[in-house]
PDB file of N, CA and C in Angstrom:
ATOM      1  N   UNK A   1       0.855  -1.171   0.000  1.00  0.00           N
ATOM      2  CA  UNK A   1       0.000   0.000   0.000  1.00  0.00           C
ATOM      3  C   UNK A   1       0.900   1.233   0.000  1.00  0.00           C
ATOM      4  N   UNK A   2       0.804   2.297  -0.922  1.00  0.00           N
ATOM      5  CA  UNK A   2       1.490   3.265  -0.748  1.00  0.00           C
ATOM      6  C   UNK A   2       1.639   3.937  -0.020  1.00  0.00           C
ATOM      7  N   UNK A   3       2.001   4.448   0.564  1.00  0.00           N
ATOM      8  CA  UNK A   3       1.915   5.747   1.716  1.00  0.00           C
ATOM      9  C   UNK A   3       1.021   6.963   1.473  1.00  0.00           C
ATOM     10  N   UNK A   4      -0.088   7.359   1.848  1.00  0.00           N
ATOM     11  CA  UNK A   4      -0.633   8.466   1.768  1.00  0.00           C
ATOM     12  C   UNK A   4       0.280   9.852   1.319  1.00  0.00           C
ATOM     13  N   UNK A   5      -0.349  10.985   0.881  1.00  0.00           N
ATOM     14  CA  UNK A   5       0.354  12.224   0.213  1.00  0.00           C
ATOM     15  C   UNK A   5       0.319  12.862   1.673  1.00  0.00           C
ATOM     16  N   UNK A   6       0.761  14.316   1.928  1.00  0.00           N
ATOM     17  CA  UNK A   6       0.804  14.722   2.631  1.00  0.00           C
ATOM     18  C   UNK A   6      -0.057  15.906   2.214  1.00  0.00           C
ATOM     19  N   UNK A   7      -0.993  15.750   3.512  1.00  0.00           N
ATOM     20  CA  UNK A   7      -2.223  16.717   3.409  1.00  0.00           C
ATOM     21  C   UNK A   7      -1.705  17.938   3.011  1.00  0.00           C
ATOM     22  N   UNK A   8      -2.907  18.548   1.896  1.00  0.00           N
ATOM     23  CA  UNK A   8      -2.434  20.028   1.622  1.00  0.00           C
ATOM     24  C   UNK A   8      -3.002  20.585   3.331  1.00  0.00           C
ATOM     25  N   UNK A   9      -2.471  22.144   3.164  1.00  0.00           N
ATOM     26  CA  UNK A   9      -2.549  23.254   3.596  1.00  0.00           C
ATOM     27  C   UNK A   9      -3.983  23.209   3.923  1.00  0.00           C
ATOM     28  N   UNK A  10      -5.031  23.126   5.393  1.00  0.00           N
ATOM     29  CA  UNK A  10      -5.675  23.979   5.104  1.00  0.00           C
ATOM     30  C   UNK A  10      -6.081  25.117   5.608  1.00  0.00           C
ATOM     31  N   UNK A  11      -7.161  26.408   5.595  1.00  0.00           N
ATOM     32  CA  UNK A  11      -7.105  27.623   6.362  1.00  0.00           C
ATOM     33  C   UNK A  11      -7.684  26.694   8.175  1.00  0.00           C
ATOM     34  N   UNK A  12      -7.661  27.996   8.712  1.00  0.00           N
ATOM     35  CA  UNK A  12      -8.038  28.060   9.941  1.00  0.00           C
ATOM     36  C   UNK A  12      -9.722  27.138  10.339  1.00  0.00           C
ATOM     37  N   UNK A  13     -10.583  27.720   9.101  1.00  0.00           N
ATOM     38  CA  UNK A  13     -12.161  27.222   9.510  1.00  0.00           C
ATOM     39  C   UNK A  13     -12.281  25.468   8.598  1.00  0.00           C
ATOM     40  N   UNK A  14     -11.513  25.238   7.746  1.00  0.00           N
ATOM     41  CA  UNK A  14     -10.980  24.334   6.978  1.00  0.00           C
ATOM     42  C   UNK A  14     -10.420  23.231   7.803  1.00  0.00           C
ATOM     43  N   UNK A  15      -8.960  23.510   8.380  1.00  0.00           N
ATOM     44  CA  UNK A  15      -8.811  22.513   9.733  1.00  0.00           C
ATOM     45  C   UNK A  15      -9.523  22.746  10.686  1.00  0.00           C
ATOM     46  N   UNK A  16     -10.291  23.333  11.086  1.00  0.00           N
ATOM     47  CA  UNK A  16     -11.500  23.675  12.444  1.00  0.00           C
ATOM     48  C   UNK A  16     -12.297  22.203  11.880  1.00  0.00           C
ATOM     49  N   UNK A  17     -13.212  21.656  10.553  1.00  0.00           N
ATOM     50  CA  UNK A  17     -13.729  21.263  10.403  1.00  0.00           C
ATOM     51  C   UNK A  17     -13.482  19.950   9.819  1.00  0.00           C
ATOM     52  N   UNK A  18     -12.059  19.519  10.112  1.00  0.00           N
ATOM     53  CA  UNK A  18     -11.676  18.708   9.803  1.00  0.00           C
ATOM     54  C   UNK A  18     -11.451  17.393  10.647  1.00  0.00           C
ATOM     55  N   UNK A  19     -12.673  16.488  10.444  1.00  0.00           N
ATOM     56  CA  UNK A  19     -12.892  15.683  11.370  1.00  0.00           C
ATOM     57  C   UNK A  19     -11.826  14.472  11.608  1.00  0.00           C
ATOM     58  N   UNK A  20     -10.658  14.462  10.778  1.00  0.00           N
ATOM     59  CA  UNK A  20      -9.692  13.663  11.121  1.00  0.00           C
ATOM     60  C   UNK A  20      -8.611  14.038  12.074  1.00  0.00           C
ATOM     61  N   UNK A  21      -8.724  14.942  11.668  1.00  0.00           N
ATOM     62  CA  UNK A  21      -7.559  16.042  12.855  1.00  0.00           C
ATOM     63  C   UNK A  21      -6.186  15.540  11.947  1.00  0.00           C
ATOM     64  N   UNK A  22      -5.972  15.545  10.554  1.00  0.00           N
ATOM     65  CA  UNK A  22      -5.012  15.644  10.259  1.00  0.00           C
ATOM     66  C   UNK A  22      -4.577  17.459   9.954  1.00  0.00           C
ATOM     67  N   UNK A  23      -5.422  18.288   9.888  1.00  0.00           N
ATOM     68  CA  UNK A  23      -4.916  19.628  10.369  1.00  0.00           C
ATOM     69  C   UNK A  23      -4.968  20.717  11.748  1.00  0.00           C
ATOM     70  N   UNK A  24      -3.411  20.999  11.985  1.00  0.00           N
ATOM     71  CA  UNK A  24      -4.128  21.545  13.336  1.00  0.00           C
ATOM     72  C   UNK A  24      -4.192  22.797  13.408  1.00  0.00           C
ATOM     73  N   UNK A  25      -5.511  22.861  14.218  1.00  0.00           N
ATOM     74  CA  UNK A  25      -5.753  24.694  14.408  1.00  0.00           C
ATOM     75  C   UNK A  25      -4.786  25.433  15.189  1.00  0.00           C
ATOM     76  N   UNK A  26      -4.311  25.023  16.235  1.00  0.00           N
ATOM     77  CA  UNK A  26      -3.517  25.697  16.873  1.00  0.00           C
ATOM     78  C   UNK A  26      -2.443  26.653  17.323  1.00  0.00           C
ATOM     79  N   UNK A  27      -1.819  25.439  15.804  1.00  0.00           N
ATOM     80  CA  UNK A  27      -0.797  26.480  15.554  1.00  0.00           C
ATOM     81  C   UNK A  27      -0.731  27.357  13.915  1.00  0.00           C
ATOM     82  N   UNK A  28      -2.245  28.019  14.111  1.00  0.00           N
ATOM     83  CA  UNK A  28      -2.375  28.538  12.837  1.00  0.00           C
ATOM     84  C   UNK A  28      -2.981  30.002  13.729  1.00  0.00           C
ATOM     85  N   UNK A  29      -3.818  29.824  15.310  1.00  0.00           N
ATOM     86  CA  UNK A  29      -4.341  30.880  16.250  1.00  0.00           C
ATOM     87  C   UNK A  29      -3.160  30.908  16.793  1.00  0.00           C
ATOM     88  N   UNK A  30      -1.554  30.670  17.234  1.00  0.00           N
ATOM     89  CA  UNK A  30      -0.974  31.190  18.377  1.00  0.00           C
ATOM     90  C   UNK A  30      -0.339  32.397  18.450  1.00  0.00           C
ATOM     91  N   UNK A  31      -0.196  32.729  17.017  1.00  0.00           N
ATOM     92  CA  UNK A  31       0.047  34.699  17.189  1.00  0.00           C
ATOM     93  C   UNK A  31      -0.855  35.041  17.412  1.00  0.00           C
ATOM     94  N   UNK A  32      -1.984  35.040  16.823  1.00  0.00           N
ATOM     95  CA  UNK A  32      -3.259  35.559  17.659  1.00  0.00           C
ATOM     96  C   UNK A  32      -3.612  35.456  18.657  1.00  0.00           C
ATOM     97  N   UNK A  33      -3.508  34.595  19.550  1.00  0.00           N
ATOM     98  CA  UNK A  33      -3.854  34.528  20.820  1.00  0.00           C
ATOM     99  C   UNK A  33      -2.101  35.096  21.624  1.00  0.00           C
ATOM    100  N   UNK A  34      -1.176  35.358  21.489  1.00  0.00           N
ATOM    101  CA  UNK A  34      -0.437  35.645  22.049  1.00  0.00           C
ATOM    102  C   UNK A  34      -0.203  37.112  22.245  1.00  0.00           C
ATOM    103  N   UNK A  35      -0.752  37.733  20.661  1.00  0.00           N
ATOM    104  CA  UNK A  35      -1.104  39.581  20.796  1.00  0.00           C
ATOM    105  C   UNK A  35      -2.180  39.856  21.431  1.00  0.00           C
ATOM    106  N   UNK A  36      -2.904  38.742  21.953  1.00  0.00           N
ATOM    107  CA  UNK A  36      -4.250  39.257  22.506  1.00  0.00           C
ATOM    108  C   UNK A  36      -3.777  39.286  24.032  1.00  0.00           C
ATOM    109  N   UNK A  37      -2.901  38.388  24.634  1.00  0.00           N
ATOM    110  CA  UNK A  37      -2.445  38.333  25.451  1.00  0.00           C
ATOM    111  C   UNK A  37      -1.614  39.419  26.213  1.00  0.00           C
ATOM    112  N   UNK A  38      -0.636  39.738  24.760  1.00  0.00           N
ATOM    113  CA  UNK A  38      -0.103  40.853  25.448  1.00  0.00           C
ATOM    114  C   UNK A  38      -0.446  42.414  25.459  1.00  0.00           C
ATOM    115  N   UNK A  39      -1.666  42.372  24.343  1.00  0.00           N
ATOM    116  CA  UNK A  39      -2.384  43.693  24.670  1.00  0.00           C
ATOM    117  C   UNK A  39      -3.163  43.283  26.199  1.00  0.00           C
ATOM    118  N   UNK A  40      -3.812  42.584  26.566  1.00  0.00           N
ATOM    119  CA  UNK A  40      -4.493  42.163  27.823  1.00  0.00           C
ATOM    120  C   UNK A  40      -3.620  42.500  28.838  1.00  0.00           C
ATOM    121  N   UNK A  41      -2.502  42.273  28.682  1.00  0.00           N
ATOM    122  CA  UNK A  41      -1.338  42.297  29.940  1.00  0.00           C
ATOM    123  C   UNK A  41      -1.458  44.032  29.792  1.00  0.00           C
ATOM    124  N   UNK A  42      -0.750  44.504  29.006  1.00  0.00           N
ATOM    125  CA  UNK A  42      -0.459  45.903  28.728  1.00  0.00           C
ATOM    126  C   UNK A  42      -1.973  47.022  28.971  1.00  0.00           C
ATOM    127  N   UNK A  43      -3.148  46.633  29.305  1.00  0.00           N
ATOM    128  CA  UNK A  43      -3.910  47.170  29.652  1.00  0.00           C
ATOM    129  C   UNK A  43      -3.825  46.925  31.241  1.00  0.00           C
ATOM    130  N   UNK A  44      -3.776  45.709  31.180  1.00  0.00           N
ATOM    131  CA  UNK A  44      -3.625  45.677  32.740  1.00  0.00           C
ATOM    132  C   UNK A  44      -2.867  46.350  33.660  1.00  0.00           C
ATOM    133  N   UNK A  45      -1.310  46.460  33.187  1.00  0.00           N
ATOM    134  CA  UNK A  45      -0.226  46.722  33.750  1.00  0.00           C
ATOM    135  C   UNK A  45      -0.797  48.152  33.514  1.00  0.00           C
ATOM    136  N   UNK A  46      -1.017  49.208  32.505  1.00  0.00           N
ATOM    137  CA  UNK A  46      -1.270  50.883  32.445  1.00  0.00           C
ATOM    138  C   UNK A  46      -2.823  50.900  33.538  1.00  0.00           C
ATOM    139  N   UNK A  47      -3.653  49.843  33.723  1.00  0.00           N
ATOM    140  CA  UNK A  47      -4.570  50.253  34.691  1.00  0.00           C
ATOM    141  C   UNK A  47      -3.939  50.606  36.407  1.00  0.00           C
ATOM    142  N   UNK A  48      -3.048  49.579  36.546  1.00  0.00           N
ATOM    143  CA  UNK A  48      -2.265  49.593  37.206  1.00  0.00           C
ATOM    144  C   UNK A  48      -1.377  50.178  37.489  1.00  0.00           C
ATOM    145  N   UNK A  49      -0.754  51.199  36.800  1.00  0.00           N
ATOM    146  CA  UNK A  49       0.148  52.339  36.907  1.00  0.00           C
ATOM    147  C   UNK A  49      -0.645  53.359  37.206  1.00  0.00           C
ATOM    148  N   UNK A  50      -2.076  54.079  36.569  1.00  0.00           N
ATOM    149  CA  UNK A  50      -3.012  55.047  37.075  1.00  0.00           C
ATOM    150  C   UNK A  50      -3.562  54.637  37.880  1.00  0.00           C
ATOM    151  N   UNK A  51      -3.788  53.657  38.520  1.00  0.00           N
ATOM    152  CA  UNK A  51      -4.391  53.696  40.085  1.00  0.00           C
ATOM    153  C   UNK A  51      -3.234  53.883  41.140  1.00  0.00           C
ATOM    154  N   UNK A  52      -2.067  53.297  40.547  1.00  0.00           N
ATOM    155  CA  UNK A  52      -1.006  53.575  41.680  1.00  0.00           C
ATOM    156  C   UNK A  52      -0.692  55.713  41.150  1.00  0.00           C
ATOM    157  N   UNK A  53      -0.938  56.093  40.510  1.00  0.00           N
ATOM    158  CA  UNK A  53      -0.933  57.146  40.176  1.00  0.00           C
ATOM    159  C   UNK A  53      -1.733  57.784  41.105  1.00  0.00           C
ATOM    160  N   UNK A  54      -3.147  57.120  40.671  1.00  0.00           N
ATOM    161  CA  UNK A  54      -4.133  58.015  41.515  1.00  0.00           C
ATOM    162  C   UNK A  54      -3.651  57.610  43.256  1.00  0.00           C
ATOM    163  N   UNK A  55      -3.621  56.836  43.982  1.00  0.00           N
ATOM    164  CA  UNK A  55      -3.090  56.452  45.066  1.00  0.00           C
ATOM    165  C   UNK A  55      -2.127  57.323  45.615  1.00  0.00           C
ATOM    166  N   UNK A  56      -1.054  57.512  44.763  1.00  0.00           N
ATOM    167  CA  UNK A  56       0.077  57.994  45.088  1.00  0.00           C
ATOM    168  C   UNK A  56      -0.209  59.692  45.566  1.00  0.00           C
ATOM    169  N   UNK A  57      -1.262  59.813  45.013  1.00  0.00           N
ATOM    170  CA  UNK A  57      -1.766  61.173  45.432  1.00  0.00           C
ATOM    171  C   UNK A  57      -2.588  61.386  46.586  1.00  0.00           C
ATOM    172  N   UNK A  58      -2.646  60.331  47.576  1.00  0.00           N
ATOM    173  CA  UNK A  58      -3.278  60.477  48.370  1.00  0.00           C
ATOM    174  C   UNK A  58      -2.202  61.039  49.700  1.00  0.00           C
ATOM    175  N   UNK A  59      -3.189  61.843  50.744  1.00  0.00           N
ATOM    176  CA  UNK A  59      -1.798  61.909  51.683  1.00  0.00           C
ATOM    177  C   UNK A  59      -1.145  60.745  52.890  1.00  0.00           C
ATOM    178  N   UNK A  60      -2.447  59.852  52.967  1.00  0.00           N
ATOM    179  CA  UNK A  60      -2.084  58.880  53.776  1.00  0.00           C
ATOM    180  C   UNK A  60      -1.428  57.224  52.730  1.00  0.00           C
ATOM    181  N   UNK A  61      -1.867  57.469  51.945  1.00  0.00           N
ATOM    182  CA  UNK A  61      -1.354  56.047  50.995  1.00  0.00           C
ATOM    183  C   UNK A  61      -0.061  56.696  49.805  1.00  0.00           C
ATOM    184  N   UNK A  62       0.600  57.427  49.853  1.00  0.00           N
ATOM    185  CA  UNK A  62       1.269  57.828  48.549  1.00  0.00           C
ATOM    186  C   UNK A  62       2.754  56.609  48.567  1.00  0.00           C
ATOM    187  N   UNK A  63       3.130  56.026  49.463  1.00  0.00           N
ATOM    188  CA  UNK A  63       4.190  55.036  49.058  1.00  0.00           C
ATOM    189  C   UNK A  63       3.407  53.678  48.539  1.00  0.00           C
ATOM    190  N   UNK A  64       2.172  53.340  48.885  1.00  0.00           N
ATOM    191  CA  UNK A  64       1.801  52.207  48.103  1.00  0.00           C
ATOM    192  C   UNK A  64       1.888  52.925  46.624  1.00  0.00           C
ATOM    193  N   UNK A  65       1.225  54.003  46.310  1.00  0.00           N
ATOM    194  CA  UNK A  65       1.098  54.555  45.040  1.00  0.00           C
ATOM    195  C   UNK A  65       2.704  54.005  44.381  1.00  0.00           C
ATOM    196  N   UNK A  66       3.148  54.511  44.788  1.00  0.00           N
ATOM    197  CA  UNK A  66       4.652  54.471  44.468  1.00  0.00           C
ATOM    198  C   UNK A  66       5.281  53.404  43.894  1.00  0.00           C
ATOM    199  N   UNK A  67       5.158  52.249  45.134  1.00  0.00           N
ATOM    200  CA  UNK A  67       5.326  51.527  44.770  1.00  0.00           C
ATOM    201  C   UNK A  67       4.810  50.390  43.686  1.00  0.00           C
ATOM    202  N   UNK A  68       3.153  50.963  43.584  1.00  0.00           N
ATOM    203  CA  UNK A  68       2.688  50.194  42.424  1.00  0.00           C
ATOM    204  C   UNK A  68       2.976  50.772  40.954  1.00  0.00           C
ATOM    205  N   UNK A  69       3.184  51.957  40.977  1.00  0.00           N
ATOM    206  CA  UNK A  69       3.890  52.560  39.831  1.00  0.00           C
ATOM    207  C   UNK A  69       5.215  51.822  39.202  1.00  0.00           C
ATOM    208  N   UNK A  70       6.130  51.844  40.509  1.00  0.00           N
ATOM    209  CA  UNK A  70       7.655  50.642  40.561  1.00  0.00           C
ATOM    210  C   UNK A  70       7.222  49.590  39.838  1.00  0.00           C
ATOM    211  N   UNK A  71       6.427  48.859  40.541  1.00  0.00           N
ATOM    212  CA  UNK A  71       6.113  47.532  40.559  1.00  0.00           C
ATOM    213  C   UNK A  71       5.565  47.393  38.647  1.00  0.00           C
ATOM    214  N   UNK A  72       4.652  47.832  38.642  1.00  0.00           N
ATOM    215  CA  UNK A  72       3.584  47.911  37.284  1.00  0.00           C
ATOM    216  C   UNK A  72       4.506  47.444  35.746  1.00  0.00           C
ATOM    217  N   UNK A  73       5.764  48.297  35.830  1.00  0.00           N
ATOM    218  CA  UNK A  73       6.554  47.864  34.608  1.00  0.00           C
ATOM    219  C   UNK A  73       6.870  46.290  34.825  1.00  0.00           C
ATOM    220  N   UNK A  74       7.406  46.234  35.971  1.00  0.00           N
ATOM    221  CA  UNK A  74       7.761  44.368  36.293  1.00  0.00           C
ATOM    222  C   UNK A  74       7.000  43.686  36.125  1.00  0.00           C
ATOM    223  N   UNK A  75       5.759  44.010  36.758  1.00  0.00           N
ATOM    224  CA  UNK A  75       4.510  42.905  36.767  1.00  0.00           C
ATOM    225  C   UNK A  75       4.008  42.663  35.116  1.00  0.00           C
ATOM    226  N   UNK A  76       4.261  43.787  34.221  1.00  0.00           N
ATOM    227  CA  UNK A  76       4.037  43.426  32.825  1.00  0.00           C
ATOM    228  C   UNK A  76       5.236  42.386  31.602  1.00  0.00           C
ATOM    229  N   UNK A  77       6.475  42.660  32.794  1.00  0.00           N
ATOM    230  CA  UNK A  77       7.368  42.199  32.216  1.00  0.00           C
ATOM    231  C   UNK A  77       7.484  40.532  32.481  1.00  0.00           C
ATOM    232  N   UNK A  78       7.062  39.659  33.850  1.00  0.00           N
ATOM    233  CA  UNK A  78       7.168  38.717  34.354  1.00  0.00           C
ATOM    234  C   UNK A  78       5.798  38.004  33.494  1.00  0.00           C
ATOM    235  N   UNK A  79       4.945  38.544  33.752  1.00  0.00           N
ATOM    236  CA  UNK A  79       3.195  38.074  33.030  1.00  0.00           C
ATOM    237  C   UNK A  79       3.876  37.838  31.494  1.00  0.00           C
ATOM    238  N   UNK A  80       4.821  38.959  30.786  1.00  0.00           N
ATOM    239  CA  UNK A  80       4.636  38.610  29.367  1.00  0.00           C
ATOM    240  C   UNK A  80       5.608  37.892  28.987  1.00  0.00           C
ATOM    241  N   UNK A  81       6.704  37.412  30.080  1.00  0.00           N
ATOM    242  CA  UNK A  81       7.232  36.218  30.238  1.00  0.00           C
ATOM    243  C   UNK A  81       6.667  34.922  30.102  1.00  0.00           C
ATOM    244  N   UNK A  82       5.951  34.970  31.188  1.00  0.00           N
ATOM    245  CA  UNK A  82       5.443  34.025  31.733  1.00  0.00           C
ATOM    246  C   UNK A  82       3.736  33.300  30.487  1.00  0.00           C
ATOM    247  N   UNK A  83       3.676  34.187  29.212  1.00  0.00           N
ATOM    248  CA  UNK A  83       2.545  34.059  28.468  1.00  0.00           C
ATOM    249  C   UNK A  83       3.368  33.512  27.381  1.00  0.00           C
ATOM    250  N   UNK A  84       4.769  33.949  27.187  1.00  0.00           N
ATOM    251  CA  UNK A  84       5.490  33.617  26.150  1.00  0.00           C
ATOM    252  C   UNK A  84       6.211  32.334  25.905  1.00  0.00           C
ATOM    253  N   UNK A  85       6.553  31.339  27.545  1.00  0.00           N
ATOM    254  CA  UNK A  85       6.766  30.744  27.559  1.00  0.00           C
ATOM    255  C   UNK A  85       6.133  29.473  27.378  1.00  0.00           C
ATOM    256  N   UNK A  86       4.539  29.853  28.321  1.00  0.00           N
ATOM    257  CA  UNK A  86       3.428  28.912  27.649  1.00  0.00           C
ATOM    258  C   UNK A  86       3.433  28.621  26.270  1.00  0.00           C
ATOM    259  N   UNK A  87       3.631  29.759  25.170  1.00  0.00           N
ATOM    260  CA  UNK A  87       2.805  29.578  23.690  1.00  0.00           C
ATOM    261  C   UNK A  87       4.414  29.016  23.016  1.00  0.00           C
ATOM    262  N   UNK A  88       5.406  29.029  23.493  1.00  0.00           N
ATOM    263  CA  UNK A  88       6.466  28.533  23.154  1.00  0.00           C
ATOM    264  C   UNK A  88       6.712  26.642  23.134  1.00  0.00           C
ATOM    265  N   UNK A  89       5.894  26.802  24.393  1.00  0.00           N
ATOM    266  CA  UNK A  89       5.841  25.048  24.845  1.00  0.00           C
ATOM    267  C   UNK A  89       4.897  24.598  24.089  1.00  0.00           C
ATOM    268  N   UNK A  90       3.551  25.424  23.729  1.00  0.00           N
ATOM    269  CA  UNK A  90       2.647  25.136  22.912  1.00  0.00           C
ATOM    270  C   UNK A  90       2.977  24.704  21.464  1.00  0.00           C
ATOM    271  N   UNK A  91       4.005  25.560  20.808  1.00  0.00           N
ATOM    272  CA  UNK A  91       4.371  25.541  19.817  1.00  0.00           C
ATOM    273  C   UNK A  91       5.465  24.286  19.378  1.00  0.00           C
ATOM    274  N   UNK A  92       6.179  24.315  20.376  1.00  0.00           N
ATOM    275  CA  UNK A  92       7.436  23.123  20.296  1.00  0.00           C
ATOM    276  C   UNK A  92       6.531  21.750  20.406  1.00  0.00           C
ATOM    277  N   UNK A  93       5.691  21.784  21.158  1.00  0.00           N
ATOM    278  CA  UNK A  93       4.448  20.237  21.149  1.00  0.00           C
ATOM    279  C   UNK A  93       4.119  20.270  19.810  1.00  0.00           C
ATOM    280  N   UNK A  94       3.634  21.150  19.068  1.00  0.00           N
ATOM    281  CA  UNK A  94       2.809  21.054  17.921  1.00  0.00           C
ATOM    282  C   UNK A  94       3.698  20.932  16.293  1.00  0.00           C
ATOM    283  N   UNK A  95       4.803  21.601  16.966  1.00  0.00           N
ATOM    284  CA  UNK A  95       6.626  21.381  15.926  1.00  0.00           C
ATOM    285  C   UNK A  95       6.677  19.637  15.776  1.00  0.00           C
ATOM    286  N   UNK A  96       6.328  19.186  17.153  1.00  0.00           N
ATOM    287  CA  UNK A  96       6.903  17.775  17.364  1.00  0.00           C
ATOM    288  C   UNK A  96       6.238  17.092  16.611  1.00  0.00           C
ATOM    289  N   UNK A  97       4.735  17.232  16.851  1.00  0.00           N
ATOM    290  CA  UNK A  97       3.591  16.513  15.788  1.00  0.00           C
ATOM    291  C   UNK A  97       3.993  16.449  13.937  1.00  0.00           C
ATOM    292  N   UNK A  98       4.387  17.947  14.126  1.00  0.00           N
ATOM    293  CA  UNK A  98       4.171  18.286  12.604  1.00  0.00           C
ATOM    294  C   UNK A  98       5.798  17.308  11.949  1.00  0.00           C
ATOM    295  N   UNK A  99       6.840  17.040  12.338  1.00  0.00           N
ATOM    296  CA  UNK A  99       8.278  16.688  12.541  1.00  0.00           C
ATOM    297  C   UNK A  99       7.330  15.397  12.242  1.00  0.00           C
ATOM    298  N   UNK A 100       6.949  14.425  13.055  1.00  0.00           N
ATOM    299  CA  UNK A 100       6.990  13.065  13.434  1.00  0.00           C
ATOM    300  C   UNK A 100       6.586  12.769  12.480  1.00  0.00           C
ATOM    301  N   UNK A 101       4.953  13.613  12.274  1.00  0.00           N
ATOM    302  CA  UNK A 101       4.019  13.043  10.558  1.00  0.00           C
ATOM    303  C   UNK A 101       5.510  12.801   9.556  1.00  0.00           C
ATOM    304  N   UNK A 102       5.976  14.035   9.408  1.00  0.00           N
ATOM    305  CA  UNK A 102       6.759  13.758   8.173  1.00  0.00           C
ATOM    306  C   UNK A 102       7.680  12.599   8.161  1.00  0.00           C
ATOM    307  N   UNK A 103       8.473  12.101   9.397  1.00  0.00           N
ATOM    308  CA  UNK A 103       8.703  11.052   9.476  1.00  0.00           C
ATOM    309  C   UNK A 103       8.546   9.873   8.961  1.00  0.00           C
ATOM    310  N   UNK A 104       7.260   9.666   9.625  1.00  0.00           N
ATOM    311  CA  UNK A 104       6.092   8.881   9.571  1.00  0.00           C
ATOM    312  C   UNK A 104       6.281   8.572   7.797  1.00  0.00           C
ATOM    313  N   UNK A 105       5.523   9.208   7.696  1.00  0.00           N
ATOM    314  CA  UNK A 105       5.456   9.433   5.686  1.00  0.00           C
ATOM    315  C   UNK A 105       6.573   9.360   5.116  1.00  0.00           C
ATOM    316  N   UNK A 106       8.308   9.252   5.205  1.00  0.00           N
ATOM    317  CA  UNK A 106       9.069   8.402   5.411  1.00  0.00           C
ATOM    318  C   UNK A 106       9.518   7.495   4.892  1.00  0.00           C
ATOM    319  N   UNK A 107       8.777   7.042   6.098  1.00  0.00           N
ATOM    320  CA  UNK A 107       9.070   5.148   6.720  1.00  0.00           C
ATOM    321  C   UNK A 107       8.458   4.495   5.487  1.00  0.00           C
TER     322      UNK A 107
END
């Protein structure tokens, strides 16, 4: 028996509906879901700098202010670490799949 061809290409709603799961969606959404991520972070972290803003203006709380101002650049920097490394592991799993098929097809 010959070996099967290797599936074309298909789009995003194409492998969505592809009941063999020889295409995967995943890694066709992970820039997308990773800019969504880090606009999400980056709203977060600037909400977080104007409340430590607004805070900081108070006369009894102005070193928390302060310090969440400090803090706010880090906390965006560790989160968009910490989002990048997920979609990295995501990606190297889905490298592995895509590697093995070809293998596979091969043999």
């Amino acid at each position: 028996m010959p070996p099967r061809p290797f599936p074309r290409e298909k789009g995003v709603f194409g492998a969505l509906l592809d009941t063999r799961f020889e295409h995967l969606v995943t890694p066709k959404l992970i820039r997308l879901w990773y800019i969504v991520a880090l606009l999400l972070i980056t709203l977060q972290c600037t909400i977080f700098l104007f409340l430590g803003l607004w805070i900081a203006s108070w006369d009894d709380g102005w070193a928390w202010g302060v310090i969440m101002m400090l803090a706010s650049p880090l906390v965006w920097l560790f989160e968009a670490l910490m989002v990048r490394i997920l979609m990295e592991a995501v990606v190297v799993r889905f490298k592995g799949v895509e590697h093995l098929r070809v293998i596979k097809e091969k043999i």
